[in-house]
Protein backbone atom coordinates (compact mmCIF):
# COMPACT_ATOMS: atom_id res chain seq x y z
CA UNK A 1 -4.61 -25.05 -11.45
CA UNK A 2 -5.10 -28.28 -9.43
CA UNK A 3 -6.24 -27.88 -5.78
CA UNK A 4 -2.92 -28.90 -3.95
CA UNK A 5 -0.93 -26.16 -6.17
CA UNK A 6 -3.78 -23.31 -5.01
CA UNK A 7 -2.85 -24.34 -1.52
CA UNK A 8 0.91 -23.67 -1.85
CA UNK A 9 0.67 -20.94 -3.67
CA UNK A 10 -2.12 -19.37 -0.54
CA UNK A 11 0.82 -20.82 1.76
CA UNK A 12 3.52 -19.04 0.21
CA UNK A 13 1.04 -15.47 0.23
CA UNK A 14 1.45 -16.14 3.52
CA UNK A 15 5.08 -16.28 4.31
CA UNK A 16 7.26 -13.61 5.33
CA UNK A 17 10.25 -13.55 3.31
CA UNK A 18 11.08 -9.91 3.68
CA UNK A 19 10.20 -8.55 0.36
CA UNK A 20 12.10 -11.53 -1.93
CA UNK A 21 10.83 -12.02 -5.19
CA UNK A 22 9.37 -16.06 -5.29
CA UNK A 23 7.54 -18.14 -7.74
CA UNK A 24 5.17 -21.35 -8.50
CA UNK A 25 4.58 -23.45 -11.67
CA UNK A 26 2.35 -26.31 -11.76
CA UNK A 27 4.26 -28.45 -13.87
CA UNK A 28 1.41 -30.56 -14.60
CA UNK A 29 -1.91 -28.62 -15.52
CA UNK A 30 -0.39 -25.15 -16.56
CA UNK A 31 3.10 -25.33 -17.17
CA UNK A 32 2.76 -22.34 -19.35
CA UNK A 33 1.69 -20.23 -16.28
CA UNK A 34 3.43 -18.29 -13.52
CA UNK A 35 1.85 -17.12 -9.79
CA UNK A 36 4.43 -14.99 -8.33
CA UNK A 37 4.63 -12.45 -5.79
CA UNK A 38 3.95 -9.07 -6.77
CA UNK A 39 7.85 -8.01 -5.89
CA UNK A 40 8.47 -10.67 -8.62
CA UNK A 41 6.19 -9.12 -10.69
CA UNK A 42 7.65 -5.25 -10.13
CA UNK A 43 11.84 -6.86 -10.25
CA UNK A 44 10.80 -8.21 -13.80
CA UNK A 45 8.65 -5.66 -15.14
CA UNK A 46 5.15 -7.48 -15.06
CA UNK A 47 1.61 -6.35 -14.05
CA UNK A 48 1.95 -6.65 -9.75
CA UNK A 49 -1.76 -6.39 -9.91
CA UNK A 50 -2.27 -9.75 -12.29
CA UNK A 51 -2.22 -12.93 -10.26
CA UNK A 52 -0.43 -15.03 -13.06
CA UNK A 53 1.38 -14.07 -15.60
CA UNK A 54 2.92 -16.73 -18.97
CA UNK A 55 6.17 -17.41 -18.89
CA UNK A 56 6.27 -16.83 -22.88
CA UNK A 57 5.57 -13.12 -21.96
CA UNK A 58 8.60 -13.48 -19.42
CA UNK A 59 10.95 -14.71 -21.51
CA UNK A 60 10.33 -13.61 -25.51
CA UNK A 61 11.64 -15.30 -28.54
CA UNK A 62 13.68 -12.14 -29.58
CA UNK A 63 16.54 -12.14 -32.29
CA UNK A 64 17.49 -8.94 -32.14
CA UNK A 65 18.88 -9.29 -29.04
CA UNK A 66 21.43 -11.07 -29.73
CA UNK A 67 19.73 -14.98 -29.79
CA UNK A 68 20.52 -16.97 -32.85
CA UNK A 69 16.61 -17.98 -32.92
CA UNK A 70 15.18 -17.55 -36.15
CA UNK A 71 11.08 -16.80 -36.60
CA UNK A 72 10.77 -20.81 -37.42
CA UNK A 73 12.62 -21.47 -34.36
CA UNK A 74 11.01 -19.47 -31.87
CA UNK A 75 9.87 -21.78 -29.95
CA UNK A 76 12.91 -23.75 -29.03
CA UNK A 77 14.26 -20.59 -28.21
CA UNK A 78 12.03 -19.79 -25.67
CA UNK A 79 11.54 -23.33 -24.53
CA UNK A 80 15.30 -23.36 -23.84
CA UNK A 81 15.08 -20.43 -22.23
CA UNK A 82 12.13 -21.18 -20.03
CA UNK A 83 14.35 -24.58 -19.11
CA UNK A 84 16.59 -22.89 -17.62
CA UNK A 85 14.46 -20.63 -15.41
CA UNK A 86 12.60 -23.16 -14.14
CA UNK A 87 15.83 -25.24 -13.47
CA UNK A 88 14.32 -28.33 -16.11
CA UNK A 89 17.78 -28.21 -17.50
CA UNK A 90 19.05 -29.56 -14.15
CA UNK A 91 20.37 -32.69 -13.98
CA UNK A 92 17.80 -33.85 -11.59
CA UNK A 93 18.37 -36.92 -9.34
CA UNK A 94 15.21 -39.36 -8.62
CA UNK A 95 13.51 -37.85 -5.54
CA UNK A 96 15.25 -34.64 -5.37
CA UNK A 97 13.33 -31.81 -3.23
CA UNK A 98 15.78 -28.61 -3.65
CA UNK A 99 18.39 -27.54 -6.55
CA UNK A 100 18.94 -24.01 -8.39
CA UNK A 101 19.06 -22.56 -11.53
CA UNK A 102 20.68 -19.49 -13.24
CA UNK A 103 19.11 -17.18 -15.96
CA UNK A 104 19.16 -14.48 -18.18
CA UNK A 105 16.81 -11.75 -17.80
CA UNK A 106 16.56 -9.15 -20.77
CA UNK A 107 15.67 -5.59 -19.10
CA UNK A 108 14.38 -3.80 -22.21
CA UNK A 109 14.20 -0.35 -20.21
CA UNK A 110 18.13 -0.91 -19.63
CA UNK A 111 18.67 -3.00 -22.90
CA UNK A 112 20.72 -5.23 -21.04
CA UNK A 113 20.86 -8.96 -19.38
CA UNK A 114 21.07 -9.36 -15.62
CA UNK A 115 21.82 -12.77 -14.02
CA UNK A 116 19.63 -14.06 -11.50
CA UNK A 117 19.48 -17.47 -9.34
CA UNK A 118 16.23 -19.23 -8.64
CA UNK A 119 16.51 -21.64 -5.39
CA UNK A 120 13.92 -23.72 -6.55
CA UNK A 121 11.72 -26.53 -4.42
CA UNK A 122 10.07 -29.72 -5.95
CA UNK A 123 6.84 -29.42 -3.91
CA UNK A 124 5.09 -32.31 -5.81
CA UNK A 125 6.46 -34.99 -7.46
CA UNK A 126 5.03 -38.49 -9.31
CA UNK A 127 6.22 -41.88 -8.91
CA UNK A 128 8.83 -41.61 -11.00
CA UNK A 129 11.00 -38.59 -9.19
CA UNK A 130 9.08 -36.16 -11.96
CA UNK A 131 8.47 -32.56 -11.03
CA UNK A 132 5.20 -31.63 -10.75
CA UNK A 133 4.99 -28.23 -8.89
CA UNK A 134 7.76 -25.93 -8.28
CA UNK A 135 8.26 -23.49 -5.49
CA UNK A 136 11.23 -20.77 -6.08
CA UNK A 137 12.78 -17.81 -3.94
CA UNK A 138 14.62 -15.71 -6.85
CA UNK A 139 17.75 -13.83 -5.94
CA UNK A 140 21.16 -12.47 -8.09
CA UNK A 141 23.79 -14.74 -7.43
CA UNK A 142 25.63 -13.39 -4.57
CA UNK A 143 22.60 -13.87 -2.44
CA UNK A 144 21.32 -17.05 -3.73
CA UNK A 145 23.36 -19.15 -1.23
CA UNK A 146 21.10 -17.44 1.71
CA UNK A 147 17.70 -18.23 -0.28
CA UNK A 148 19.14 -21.67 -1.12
CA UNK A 149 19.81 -22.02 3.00
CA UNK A 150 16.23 -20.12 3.84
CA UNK A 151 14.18 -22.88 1.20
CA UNK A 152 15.84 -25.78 2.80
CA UNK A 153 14.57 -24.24 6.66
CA UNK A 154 11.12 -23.91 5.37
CA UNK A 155 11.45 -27.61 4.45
CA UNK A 156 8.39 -27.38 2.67
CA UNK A 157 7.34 -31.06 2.55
């Protein structure tokens, strides 16, 4: 994890956001790789004790749950899924600092799919307008608009 990312993701340790569930990718050296708080960790069912967790363990290639993935497939499947958590599927314009993203969670305990929203942050980006590190504040839909409004006051810059 490059320098700059550990910094953020101290920063963020360091925030009070009242128990939300929040995330950070670095886009660039482990894209693979998740930090998250540990009420991220407990909402999705991950070790709250690990510091990182992969986002292949987060989101499974799984066809009997319903996904049309096949086992030579599985990696598009979760690649597409992973997209769309970390909001890559967004139609990003050059530059842009905030957006969202919805996902599909599969609960196994409740065999079941709950929606979430991810108000996501660009916190580093290259010449070219490409993410590099993401911030996120994770919420289910009816409350994303509030995390959405509480990211753009931390104006993380």
């Amino acid at each position: 994890m490059r320098e700059s990312v550990k910094a953020y993701l101290e920063q963020a340790k360091q925030w009070n956001l009242t128990g939300a569930p929040w995330w950070i990718v670095d886009l660039q050296d482990d894209p693979d790789t998740l930090h998250c708080s540990e009420q991220f960790a407990v909402l999705f069912g991950l070790n709250p004790a690990a510091n990182s967790h992969s986002l292949a363990t987060l989101f499974p290639s799984d066809p009997s749950r319903g996904s049309s993935a096949s086992s030579t497939d599985k990696s598009t499947a979760d690649a597409a899924e992973v997209s769309a958590f970390l909001g890559l599927d967004h139609p990003h314009k050059r530059g842009e600092k905030l957006h969202s993203s919805t996902f599909n969670f599969f609960d196994k305990a409740k065999k079941s799919y709950t929606h979430f929203t991810n108000a996501i942050r660009v916190l580093e980006q290259d010449e070219q307008g490409t993410a590099l590190a993401l911030y996120a504040v994770v919420a289910k839909p009816i409350t994303a608009s509030v995390l959405q409004k509480t990211l753009h006051e931390l104006a993380i810059e």
